[in-house]
N, C-alpha and C. Protein backbone atom coordinates (compact mmCIF):
# COMPACT_ATOMS: atom_id res chain seq x y z
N UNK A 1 0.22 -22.88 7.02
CA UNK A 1 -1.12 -22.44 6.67
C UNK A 1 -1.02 -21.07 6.00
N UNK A 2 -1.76 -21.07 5.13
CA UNK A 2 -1.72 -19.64 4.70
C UNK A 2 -2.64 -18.15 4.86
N UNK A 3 -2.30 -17.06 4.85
CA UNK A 3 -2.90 -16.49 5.43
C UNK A 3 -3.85 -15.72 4.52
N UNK A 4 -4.78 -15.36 5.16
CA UNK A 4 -5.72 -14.73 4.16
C UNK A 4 -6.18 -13.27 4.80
N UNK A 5 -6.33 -12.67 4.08
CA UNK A 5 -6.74 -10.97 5.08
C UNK A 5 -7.99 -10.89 4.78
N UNK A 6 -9.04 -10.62 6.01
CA UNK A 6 -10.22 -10.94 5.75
C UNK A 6 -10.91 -9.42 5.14
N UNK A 7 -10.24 -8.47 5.08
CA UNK A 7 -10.37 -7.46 4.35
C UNK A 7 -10.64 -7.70 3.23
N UNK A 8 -10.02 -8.31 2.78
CA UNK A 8 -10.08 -8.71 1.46
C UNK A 8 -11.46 -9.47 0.69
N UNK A 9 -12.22 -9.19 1.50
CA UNK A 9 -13.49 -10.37 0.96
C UNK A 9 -14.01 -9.68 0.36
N UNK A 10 -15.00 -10.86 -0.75
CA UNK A 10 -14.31 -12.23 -1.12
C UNK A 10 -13.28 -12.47 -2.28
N UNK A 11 -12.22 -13.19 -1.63
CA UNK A 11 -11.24 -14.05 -2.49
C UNK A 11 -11.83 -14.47 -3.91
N UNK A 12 -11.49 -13.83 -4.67
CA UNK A 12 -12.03 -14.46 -6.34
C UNK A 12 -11.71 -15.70 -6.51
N UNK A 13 -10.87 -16.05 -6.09
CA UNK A 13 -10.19 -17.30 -6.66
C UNK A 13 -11.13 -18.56 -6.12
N UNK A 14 -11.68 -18.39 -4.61
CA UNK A 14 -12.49 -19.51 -4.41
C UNK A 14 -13.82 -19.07 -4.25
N UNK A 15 -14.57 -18.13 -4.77
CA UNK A 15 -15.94 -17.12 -5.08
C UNK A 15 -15.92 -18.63 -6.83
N UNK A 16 -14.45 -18.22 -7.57
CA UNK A 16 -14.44 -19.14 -8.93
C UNK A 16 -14.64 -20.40 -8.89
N UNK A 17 -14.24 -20.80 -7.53
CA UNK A 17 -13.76 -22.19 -7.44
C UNK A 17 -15.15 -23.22 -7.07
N UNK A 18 -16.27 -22.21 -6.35
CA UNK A 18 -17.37 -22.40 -5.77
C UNK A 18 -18.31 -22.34 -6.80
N UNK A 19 -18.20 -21.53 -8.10
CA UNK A 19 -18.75 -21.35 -8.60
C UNK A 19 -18.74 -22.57 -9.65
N UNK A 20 -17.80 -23.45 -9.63
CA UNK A 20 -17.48 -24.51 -10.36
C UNK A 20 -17.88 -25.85 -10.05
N UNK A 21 -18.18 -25.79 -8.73
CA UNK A 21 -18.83 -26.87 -7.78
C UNK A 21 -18.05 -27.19 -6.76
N UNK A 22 -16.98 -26.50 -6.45
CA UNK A 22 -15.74 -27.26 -5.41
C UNK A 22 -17.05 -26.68 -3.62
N UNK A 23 -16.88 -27.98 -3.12
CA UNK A 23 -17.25 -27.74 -1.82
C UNK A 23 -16.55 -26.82 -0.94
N UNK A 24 -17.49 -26.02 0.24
CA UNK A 24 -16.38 -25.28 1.12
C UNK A 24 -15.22 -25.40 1.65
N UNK A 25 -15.49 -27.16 2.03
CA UNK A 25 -14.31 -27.48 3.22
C UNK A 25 -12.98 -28.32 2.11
N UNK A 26 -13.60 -28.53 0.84
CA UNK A 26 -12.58 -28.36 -0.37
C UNK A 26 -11.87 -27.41 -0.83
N UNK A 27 -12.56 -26.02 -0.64
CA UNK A 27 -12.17 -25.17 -1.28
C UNK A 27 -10.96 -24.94 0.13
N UNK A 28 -11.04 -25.20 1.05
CA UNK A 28 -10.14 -24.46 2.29
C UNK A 28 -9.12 -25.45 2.60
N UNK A 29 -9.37 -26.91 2.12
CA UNK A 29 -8.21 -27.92 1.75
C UNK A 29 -7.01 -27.72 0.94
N UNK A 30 -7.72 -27.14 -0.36
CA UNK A 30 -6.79 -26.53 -1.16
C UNK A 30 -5.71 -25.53 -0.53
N UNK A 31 -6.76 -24.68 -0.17
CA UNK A 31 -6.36 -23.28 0.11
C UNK A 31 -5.34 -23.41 1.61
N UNK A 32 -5.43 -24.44 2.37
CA UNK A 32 -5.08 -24.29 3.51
C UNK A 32 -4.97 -23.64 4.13
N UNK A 33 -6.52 -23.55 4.59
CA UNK A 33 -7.02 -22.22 5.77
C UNK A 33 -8.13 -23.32 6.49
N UNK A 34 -8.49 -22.44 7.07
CA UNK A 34 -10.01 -23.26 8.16
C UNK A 34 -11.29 -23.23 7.02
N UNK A 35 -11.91 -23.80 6.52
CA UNK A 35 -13.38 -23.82 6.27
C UNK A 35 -14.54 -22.47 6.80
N UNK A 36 -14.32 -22.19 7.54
CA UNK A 36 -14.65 -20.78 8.32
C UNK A 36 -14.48 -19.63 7.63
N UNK A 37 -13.05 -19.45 7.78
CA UNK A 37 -12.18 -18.59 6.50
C UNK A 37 -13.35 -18.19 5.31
N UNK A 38 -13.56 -19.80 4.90
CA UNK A 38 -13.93 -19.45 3.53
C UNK A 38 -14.91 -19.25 2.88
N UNK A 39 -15.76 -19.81 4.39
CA UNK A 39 -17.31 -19.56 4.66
C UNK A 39 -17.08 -17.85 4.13
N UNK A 40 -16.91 -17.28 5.24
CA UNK A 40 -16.79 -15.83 5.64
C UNK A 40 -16.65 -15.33 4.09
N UNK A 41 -15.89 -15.95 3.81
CA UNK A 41 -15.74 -14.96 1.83
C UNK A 41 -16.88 -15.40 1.12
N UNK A 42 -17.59 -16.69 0.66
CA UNK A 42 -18.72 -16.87 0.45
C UNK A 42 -19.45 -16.07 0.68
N UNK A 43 -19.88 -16.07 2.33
CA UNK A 43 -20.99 -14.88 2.48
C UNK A 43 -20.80 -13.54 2.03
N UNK A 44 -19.52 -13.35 1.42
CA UNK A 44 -19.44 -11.37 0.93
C UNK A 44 -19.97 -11.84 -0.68
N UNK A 45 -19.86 -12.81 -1.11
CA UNK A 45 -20.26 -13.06 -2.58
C UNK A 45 -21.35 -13.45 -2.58
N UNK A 46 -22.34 -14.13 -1.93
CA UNK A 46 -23.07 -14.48 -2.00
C UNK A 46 -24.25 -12.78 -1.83
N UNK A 47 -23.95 -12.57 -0.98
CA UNK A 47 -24.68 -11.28 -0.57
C UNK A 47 -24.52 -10.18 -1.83
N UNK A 48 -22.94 -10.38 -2.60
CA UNK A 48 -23.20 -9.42 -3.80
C UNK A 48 -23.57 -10.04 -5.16
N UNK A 49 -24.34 -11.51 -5.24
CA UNK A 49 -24.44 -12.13 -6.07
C UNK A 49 -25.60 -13.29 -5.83
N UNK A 50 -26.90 -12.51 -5.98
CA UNK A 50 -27.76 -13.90 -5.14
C UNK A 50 -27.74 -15.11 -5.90
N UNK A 51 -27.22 -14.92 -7.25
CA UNK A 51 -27.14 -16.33 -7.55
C UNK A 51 -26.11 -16.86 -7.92
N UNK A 52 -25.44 -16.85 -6.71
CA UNK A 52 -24.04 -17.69 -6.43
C UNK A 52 -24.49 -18.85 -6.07
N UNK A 53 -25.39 -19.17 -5.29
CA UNK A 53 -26.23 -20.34 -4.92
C UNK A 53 -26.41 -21.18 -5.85
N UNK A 54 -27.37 -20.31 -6.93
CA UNK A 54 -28.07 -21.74 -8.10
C UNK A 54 -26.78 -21.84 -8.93
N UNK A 55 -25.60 -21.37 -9.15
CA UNK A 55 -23.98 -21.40 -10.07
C UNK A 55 -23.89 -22.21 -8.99
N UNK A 56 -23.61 -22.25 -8.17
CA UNK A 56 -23.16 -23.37 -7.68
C UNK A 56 -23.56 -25.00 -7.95
């Protein structure tokens, strides 16, 4: 599994990946982490980007 530092939020790479249409628990398939994980980075993008939602 790989690790992710939650300092780091949010991960661009799946902030991009979300933004493309990939589902959460897709995006953390890929990524091989928990869905949780990736929740957690979502919510730092979402909060600096209210329309991460309608891109999605």
């Amino acid at each position: 599994m790989a690790k992710t530092r939650r300092d780091a939020a949010p991960n661009q790479e799946w902030v991009l990946m979300y933004r493309r249409g990939l589902r959460r628990a897709r995006i953390a398939e890929l990524a091989g982490v928990p869905a949780s994980t990736v929740g957690y980075h979502l919510r730092f993008a979402r909060a600096a980007d209210p329309l991460l939602g309608e891109a999605h």
